[in-house]
Each structure stands twice: as C-alpha cells, then as structure tokens.
C-alpha atoms as a PDB file:
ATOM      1  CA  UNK A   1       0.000   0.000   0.000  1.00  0.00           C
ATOM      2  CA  UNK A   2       0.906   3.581  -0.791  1.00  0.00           C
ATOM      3  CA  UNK A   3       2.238   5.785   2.582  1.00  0.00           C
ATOM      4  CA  UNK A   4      -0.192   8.732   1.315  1.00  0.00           C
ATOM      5  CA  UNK A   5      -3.493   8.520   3.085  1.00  0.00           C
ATOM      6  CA  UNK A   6      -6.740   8.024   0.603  1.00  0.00           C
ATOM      7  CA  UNK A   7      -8.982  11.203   0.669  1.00  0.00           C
ATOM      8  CA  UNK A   8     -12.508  11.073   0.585  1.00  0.00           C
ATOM      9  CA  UNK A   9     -15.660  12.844  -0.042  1.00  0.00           C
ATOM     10  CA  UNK A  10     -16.034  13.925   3.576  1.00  0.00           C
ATOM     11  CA  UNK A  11     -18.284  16.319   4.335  1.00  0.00           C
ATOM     12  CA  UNK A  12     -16.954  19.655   5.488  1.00  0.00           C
ATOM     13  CA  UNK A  13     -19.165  21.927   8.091  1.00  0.00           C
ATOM     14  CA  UNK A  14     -20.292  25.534   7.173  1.00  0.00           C
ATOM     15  CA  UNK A  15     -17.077  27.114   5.460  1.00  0.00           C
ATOM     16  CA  UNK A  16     -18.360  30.551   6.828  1.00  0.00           C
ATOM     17  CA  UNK A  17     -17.184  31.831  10.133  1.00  0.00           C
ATOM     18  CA  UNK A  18     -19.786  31.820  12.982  1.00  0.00           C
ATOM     19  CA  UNK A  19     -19.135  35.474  13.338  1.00  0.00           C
ATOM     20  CA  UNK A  20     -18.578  38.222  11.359  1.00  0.00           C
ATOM     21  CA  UNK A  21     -14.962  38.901  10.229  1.00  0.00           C
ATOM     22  CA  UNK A  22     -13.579  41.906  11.851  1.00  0.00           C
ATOM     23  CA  UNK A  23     -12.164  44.594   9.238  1.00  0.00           C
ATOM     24  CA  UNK A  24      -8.015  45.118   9.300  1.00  0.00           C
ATOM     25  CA  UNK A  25      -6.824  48.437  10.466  1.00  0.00           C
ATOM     26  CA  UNK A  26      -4.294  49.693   8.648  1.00  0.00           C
ATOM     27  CA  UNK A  27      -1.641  51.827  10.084  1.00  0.00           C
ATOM     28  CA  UNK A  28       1.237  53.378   8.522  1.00  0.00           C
ATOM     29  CA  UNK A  29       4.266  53.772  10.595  1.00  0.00           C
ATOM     30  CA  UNK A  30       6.948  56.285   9.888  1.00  0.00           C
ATOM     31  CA  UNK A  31      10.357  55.311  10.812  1.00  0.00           C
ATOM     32  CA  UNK A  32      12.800  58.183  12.178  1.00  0.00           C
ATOM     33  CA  UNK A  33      15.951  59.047  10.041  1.00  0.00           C
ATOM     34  CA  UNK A  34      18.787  57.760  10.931  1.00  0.00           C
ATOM     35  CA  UNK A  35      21.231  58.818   8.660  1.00  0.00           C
ATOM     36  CA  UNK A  36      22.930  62.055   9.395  1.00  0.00           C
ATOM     37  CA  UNK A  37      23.307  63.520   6.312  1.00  0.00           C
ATOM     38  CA  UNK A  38      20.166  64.929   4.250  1.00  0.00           C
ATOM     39  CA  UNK A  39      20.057  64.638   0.465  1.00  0.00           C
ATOM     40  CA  UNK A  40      17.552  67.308  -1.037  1.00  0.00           C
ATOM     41  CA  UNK A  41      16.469  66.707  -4.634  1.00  0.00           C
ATOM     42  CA  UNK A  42      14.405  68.656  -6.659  1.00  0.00           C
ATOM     43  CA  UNK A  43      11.916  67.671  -9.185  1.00  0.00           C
ATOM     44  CA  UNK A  44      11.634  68.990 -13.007  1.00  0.00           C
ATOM     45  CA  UNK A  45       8.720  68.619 -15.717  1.00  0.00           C
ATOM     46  CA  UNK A  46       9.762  69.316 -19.260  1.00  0.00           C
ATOM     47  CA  UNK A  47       6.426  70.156 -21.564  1.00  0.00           C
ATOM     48  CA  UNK A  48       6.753  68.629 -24.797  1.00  0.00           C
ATOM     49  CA  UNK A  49       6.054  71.061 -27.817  1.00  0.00           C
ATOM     50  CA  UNK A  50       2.801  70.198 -28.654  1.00  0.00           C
ATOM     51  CA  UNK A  51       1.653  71.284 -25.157  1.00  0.00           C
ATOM     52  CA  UNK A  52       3.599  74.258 -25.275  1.00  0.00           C
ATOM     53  CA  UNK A  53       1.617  74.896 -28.723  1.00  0.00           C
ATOM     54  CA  UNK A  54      -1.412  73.760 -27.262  1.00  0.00           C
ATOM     55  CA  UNK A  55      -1.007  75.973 -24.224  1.00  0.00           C
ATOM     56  CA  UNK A  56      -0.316  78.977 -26.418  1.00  0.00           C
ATOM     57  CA  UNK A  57      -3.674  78.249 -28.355  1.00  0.00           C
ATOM     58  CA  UNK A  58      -5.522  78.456 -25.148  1.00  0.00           C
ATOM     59  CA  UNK A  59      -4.417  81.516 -24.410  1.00  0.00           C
ATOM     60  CA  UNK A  60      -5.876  82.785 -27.846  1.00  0.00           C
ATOM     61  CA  UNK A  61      -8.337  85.421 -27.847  1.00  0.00           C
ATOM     62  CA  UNK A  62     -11.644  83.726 -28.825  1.00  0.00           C
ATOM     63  CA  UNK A  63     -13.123  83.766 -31.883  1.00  0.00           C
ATOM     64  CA  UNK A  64     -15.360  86.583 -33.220  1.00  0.00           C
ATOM     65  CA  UNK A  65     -18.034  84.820 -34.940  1.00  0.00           C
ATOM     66  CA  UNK A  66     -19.867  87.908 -36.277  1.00  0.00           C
ATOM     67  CA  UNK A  67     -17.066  89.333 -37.706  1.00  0.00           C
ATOM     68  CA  UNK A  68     -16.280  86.324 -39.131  1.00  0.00           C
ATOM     69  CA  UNK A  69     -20.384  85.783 -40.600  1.00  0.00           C
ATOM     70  CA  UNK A  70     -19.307  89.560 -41.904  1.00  0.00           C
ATOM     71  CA  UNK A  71     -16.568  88.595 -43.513  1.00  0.00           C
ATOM     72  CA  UNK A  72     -17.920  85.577 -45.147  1.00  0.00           C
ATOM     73  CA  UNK A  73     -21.172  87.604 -46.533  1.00  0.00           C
ATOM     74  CA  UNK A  74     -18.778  90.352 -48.262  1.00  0.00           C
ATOM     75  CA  UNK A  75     -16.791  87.610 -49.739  1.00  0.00           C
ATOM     76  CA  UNK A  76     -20.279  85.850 -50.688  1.00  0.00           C
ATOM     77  CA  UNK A  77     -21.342  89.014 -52.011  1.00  0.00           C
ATOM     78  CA  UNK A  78     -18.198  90.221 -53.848  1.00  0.00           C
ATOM     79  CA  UNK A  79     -17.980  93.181 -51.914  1.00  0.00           C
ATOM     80  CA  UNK A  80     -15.049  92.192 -49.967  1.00  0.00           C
ATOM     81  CA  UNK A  81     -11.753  92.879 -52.268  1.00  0.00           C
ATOM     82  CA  UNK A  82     -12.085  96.642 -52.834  1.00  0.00           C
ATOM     83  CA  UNK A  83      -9.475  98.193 -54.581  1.00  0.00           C
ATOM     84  CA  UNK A  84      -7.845 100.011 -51.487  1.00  0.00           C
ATOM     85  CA  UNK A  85      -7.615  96.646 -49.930  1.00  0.00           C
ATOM     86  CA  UNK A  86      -6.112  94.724 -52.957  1.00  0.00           C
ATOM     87  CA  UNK A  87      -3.644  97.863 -53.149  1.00  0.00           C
ATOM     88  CA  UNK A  88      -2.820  97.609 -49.315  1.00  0.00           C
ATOM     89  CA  UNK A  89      -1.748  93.964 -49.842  1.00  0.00           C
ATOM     90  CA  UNK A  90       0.412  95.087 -52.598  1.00  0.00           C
ATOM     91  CA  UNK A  91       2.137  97.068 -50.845  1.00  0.00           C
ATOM     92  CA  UNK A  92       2.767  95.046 -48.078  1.00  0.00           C
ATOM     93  CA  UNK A  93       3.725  91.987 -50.058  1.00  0.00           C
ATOM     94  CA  UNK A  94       6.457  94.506 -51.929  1.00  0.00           C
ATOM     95  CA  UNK A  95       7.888  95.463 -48.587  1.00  0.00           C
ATOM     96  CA  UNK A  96       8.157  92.261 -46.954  1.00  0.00           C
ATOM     97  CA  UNK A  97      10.292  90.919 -50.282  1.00  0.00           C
ATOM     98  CA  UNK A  98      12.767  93.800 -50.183  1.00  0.00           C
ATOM     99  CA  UNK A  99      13.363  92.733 -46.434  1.00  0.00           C
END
C-alpha cells in the first residue's frame, strides 16, 4: 500500500465563520531618520512642444463669430476685395520681399 493517506468525499461543516470577520486596520508607521546627512532633490517637468503649442492656443483670444459671418457675406457678395484693400496687400507683399 501507498504511505499517502486516501482522501474522501467527507463532508466539510459551514465554510463561513460563525461570526462576522472583523475589518483590518491599517496603520502606517513612519520610521525616524537615521542617517545624518540629508540629500535634497528637486523635481523637473519638461512640456513637450505640442503642449507648449497647445497651451499657447488656449491663451488665444476667442473667436469673433460675427465678424467672421461679416466677412464671409462680403466675400459671398463680392464686396469684400475693394481696390484700397487689394492695393494695401500690394504694398505690403512689396515690402516684406525687399526685407
């Protein structure tokens, strides 16, 4: 015969306890420093460059919607380019190529 003892199907009483556990109270315990000397380290955060863009889009004035529904009716109307415009951006675009 085999050393190991044959188990059966007994039956096993109520697997609950007959009271109610008691919850675990956790408590954190700080140890005192021992060590004489003190190291002092200081954190950094570097922003990548989209949230530096992203942050500099926030701070954007917001949008004008009714000058922009003005514009887009004097462009739908063809009253937008007037000729002292068109001659503004001329001059302009000349003096930013001679920079």
């Amino acid at each position: 015969m085999s050393e190991i003892s044959v188990v059966g199907n007994a039956v096993v009483g109520n697997v609950r306890g007959r009271a109610p556990a008691t919850p675990i109270k956790s408590v954190e315990v700080v140890a005192p420093c021992t060590d004489s000397t003190v190291v002092e380290t200081t954190d950094s955060v570097e922003f990548s460059a989209e949230a530096r863009l992203l942050e500099k889009i926030q701070q954007l004035p917001s949008v004008r919607q009714e000058r922009i529904d003005a514009l887009k009716s004097a462009i739908a109307t063809n009253t937008y380019l007037t000729n002292d415009k068109l001659e503004l951006a001329l001059d302009r675009l000349i003096d930013e190529t001679r920079e």
